[in-house]
PDB file of N, CA and C in Angstrom:
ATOM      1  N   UNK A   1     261.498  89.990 165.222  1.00  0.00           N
ATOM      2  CA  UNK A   1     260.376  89.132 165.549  1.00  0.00           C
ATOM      3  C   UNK A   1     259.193  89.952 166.064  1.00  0.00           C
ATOM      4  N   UNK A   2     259.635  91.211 166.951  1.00  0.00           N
ATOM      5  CA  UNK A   2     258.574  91.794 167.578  1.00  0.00           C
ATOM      6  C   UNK A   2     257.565  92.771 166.008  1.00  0.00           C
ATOM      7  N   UNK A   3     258.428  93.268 165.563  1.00  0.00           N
ATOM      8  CA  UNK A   3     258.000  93.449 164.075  1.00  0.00           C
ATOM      9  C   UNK A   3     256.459  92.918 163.396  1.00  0.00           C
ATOM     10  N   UNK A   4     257.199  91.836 163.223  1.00  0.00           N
ATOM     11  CA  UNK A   4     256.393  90.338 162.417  1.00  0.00           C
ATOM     12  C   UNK A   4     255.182  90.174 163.179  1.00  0.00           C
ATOM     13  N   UNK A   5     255.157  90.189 164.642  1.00  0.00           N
ATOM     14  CA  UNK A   5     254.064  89.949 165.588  1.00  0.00           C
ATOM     15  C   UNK A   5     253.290  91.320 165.594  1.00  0.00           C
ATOM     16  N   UNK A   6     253.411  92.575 165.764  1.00  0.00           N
ATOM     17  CA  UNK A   6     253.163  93.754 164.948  1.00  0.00           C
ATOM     18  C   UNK A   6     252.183  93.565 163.749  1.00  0.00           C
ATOM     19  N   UNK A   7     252.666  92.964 162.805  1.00  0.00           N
ATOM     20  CA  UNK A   7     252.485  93.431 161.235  1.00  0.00           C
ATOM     21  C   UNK A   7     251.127  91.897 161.530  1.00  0.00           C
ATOM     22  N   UNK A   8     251.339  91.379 162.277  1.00  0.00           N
ATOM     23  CA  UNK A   8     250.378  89.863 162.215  1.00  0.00           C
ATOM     24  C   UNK A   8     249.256  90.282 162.817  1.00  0.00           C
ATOM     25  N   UNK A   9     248.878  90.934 164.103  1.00  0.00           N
ATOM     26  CA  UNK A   9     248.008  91.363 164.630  1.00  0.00           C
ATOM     27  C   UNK A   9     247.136  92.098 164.077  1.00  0.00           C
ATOM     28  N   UNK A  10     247.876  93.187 163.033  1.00  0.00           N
ATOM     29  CA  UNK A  10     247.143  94.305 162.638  1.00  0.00           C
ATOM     30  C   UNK A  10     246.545  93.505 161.275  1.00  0.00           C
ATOM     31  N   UNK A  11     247.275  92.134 160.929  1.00  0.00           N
ATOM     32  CA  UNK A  11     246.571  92.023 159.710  1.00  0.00           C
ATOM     33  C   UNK A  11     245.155  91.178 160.188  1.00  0.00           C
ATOM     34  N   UNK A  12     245.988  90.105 161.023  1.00  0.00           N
ATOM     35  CA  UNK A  12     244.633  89.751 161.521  1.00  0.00           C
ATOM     36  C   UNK A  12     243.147  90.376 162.038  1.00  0.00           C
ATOM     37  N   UNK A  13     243.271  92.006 162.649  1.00  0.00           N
ATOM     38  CA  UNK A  13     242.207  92.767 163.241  1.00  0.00           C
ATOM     39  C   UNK A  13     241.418  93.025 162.221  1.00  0.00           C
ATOM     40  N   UNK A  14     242.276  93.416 161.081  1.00  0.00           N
ATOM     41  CA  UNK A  14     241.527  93.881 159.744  1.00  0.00           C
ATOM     42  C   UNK A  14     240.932  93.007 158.717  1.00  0.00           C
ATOM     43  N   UNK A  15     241.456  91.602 159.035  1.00  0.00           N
ATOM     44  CA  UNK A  15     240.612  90.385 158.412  1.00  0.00           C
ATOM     45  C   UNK A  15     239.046  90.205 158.861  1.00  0.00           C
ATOM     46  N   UNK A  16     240.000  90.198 160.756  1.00  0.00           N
ATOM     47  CA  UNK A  16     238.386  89.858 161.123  1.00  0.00           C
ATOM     48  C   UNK A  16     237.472  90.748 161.213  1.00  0.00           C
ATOM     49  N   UNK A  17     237.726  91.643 161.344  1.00  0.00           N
ATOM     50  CA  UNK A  17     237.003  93.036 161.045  1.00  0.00           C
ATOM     51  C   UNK A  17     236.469  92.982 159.907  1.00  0.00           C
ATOM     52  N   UNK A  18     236.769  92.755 158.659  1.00  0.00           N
ATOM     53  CA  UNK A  18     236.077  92.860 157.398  1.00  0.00           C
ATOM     54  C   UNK A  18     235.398  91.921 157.345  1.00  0.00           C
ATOM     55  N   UNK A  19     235.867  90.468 157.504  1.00  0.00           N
ATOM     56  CA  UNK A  19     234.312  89.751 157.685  1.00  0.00           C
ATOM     57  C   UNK A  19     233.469  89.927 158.777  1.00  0.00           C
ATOM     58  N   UNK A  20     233.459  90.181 159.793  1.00  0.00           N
ATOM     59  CA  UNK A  20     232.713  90.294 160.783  1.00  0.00           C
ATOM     60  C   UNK A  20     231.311  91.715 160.092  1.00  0.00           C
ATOM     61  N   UNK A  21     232.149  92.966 159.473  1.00  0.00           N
ATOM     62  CA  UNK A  21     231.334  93.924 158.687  1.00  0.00           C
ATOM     63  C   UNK A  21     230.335  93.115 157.428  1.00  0.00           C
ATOM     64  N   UNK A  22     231.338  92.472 156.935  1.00  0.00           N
ATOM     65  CA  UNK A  22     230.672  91.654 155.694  1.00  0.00           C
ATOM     66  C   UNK A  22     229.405  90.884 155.967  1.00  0.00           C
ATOM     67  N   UNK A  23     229.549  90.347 157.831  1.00  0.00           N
ATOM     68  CA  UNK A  23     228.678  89.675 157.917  1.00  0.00           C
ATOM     69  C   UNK A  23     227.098  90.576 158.051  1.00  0.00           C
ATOM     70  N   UNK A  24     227.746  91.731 158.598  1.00  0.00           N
ATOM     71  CA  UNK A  24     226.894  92.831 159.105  1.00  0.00           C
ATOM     72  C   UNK A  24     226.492  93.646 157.783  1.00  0.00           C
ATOM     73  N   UNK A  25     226.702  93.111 156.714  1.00  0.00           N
ATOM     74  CA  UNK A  25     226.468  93.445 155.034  1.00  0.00           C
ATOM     75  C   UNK A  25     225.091  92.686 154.729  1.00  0.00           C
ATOM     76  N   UNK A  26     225.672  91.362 154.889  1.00  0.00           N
ATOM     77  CA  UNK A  26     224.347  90.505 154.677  1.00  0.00           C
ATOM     78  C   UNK A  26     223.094  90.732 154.714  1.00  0.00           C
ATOM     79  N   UNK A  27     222.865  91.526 156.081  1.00  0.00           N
ATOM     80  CA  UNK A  27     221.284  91.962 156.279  1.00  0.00           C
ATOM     81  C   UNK A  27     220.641  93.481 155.451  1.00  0.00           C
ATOM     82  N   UNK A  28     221.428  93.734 154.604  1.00  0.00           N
ATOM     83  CA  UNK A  28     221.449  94.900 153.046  1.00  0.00           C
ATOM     84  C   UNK A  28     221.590  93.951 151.877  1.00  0.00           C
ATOM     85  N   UNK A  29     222.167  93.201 151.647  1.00  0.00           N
ATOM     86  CA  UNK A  29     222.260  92.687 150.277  1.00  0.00           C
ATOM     87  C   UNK A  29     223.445  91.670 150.373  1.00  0.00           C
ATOM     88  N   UNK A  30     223.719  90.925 149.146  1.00  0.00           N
ATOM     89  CA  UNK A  30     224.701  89.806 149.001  1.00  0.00           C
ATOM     90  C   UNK A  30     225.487  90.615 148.795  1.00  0.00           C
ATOM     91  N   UNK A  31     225.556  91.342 147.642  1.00  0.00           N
ATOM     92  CA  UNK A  31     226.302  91.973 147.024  1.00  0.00           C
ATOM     93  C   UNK A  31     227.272  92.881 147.578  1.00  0.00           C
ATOM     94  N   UNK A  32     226.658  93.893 148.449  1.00  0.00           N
ATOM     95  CA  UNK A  32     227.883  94.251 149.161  1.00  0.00           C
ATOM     96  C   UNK A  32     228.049  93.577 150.299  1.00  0.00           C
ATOM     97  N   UNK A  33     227.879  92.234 150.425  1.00  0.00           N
ATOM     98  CA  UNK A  33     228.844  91.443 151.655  1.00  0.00           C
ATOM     99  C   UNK A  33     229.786  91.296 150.412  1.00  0.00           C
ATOM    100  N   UNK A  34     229.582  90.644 149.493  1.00  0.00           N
ATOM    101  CA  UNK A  34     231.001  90.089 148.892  1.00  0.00           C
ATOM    102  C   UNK A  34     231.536  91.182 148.717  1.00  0.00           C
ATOM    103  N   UNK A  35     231.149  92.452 148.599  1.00  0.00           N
ATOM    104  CA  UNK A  35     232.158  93.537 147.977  1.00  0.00           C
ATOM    105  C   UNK A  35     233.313  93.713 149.393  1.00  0.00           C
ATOM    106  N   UNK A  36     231.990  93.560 150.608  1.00  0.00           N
ATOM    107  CA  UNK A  36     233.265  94.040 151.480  1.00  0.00           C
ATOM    108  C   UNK A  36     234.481  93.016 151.777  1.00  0.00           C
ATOM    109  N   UNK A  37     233.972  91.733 151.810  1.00  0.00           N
ATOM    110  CA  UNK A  37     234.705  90.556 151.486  1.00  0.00           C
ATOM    111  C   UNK A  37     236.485  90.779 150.422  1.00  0.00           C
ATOM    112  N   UNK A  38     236.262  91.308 148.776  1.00  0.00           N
ATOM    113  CA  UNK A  38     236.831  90.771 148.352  1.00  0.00           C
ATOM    114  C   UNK A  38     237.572  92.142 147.574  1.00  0.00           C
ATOM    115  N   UNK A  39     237.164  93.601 148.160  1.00  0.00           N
ATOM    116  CA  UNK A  39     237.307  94.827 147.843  1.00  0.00           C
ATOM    117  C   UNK A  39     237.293  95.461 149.227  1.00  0.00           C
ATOM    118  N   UNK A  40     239.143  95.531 149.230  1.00  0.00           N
ATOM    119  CA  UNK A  40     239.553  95.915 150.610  1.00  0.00           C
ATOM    120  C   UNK A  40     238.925  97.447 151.409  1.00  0.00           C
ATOM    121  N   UNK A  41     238.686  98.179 150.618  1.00  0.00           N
ATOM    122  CA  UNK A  41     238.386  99.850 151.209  1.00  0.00           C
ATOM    123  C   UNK A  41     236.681  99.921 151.108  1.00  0.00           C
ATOM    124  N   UNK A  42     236.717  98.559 150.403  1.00  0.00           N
ATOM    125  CA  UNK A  42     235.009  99.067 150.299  1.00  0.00           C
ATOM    126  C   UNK A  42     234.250  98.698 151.589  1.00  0.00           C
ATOM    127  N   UNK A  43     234.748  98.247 152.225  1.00  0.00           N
ATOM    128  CA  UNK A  43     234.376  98.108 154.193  1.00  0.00           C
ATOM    129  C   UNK A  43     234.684  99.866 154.688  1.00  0.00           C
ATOM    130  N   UNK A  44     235.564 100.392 154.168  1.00  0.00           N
ATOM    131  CA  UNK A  44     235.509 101.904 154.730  1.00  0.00           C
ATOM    132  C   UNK A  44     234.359 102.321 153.928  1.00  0.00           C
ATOM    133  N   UNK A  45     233.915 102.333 152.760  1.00  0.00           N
ATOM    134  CA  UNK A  45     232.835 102.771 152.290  1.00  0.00           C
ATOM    135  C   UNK A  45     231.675 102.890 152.837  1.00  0.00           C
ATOM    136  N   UNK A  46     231.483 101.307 153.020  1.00  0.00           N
ATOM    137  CA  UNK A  46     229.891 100.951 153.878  1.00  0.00           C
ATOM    138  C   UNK A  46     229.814 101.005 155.287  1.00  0.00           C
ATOM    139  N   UNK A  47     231.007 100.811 155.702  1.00  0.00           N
ATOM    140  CA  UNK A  47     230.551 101.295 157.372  1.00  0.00           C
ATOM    141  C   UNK A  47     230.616 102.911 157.486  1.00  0.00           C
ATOM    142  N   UNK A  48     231.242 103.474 156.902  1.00  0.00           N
ATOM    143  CA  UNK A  48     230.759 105.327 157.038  1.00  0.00           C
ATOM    144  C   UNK A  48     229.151 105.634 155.945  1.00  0.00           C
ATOM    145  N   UNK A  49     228.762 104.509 155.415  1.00  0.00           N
ATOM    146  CA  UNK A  49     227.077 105.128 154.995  1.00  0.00           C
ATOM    147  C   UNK A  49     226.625 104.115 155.399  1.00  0.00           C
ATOM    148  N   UNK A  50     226.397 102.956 156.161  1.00  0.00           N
ATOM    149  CA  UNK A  50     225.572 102.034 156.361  1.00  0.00           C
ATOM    150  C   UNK A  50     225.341 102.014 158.212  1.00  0.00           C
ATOM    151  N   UNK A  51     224.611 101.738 158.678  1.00  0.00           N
ATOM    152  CA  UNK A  51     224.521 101.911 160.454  1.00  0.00           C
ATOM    153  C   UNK A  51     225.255 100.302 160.601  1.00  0.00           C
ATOM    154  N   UNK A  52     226.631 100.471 160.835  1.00  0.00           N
ATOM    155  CA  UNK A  52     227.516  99.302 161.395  1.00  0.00           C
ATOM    156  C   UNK A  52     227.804 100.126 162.691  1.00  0.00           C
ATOM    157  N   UNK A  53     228.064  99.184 163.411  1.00  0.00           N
ATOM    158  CA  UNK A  53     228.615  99.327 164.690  1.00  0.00           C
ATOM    159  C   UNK A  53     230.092 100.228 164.624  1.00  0.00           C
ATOM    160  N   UNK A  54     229.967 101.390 165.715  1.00  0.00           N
ATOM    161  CA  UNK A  54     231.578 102.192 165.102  1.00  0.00           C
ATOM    162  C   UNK A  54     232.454 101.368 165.787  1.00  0.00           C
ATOM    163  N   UNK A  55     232.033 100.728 167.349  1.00  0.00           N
ATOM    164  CA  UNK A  55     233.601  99.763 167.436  1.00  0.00           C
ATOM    165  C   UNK A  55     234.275  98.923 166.253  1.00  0.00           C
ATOM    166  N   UNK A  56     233.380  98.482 165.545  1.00  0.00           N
ATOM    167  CA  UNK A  56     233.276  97.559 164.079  1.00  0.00           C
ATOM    168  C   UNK A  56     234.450  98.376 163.812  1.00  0.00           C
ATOM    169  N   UNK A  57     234.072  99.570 163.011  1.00  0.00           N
ATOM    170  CA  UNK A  57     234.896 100.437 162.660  1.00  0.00           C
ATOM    171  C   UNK A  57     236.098 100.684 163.317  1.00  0.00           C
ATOM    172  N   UNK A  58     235.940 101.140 164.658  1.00  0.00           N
ATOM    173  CA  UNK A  58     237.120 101.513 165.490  1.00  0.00           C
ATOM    174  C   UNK A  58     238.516 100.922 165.455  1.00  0.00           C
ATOM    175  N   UNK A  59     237.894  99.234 165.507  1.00  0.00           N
ATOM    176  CA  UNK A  59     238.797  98.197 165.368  1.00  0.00           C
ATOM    177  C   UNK A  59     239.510  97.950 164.162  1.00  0.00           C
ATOM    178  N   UNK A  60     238.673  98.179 163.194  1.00  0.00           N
ATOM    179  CA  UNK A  60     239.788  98.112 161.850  1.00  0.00           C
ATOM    180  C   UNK A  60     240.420  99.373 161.809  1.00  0.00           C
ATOM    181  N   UNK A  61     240.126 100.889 162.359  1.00  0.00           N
ATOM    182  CA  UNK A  61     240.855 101.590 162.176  1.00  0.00           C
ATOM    183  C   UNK A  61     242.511 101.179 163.015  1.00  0.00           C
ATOM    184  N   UNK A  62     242.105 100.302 163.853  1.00  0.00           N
ATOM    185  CA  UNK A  62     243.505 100.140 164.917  1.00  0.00           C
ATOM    186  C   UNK A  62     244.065  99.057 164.012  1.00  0.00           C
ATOM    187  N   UNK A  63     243.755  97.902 163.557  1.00  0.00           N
ATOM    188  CA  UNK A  63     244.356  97.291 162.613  1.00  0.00           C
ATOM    189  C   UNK A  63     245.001  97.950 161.394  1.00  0.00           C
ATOM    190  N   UNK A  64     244.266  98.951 160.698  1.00  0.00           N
ATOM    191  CA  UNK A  64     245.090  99.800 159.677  1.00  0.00           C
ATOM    192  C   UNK A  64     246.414 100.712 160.532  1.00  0.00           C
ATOM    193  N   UNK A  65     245.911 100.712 161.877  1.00  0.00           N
ATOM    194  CA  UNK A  65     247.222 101.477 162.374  1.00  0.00           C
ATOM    195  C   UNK A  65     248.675 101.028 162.260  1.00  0.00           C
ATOM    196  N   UNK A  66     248.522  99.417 162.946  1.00  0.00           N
ATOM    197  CA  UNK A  66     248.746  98.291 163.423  1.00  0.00           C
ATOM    198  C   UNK A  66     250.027  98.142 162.294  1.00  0.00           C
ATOM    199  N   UNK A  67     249.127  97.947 160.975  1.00  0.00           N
ATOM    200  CA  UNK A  67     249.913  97.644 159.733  1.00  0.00           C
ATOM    201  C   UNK A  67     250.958  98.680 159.637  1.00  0.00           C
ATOM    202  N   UNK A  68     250.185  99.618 159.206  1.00  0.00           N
ATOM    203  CA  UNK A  68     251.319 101.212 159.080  1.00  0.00           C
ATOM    204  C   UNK A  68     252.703 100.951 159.940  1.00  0.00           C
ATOM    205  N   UNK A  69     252.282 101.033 161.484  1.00  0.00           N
ATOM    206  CA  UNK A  69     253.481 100.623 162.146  1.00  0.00           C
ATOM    207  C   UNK A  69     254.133  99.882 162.278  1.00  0.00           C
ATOM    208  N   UNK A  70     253.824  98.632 161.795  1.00  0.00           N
ATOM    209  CA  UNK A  70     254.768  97.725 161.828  1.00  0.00           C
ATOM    210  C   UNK A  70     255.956  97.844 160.264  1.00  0.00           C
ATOM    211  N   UNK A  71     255.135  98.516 158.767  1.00  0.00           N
ATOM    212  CA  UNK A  71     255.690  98.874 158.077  1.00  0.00           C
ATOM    213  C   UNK A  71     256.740  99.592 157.867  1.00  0.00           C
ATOM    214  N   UNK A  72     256.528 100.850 158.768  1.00  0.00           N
ATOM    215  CA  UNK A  72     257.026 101.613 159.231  1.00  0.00           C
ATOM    216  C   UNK A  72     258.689 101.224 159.909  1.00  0.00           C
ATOM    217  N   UNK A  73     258.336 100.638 160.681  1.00  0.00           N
ATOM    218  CA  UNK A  73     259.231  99.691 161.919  1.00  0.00           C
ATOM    219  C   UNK A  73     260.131  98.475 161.058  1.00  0.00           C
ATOM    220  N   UNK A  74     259.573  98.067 159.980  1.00  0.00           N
ATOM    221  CA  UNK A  74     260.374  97.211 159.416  1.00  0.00           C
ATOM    222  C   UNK A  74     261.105  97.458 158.385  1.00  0.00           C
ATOM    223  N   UNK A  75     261.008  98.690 158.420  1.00  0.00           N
ATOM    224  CA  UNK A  75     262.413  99.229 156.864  1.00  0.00           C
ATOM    225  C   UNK A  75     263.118 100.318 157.951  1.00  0.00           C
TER     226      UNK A  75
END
């Protein structure tokens, strides 16, 4: 169970993290909001060339952690 709660957190950080970036897309173009939206790595793309906030960043890096370990932890 502790696992599952693991693997839920980290997915959730990285959801809201990508829209929250996506939203922070908007004020550049439509186009890459939906990209970051619906093209998972392309949020690592635009927040390392676009001026997003690095906690923005920070936080999905801990959500990609998040995942790993719970992956990790569950096999």
């Amino acid at each position: 169970m502790f696992v599952f709660g693991i693997l839920f957190v980290g997915l959730s950080i990285v959801a809201g993290m990508q829209f929250v970036i996506a939203a922070a897309a908007l004020k550049d173009s439509v186009a890459k909001s939906l990209m970051c939206v619906f093209l998972p790595l392309y949020v690592f793309v635009y927040g390392n060339r676009a001026t997003v906030s690095p906690w923005f960043m920070r936080l999905w890096y801990c959500g990609i952690g998040l995942l790993e370990l719970g992956g990790i932890m569950a096999s």
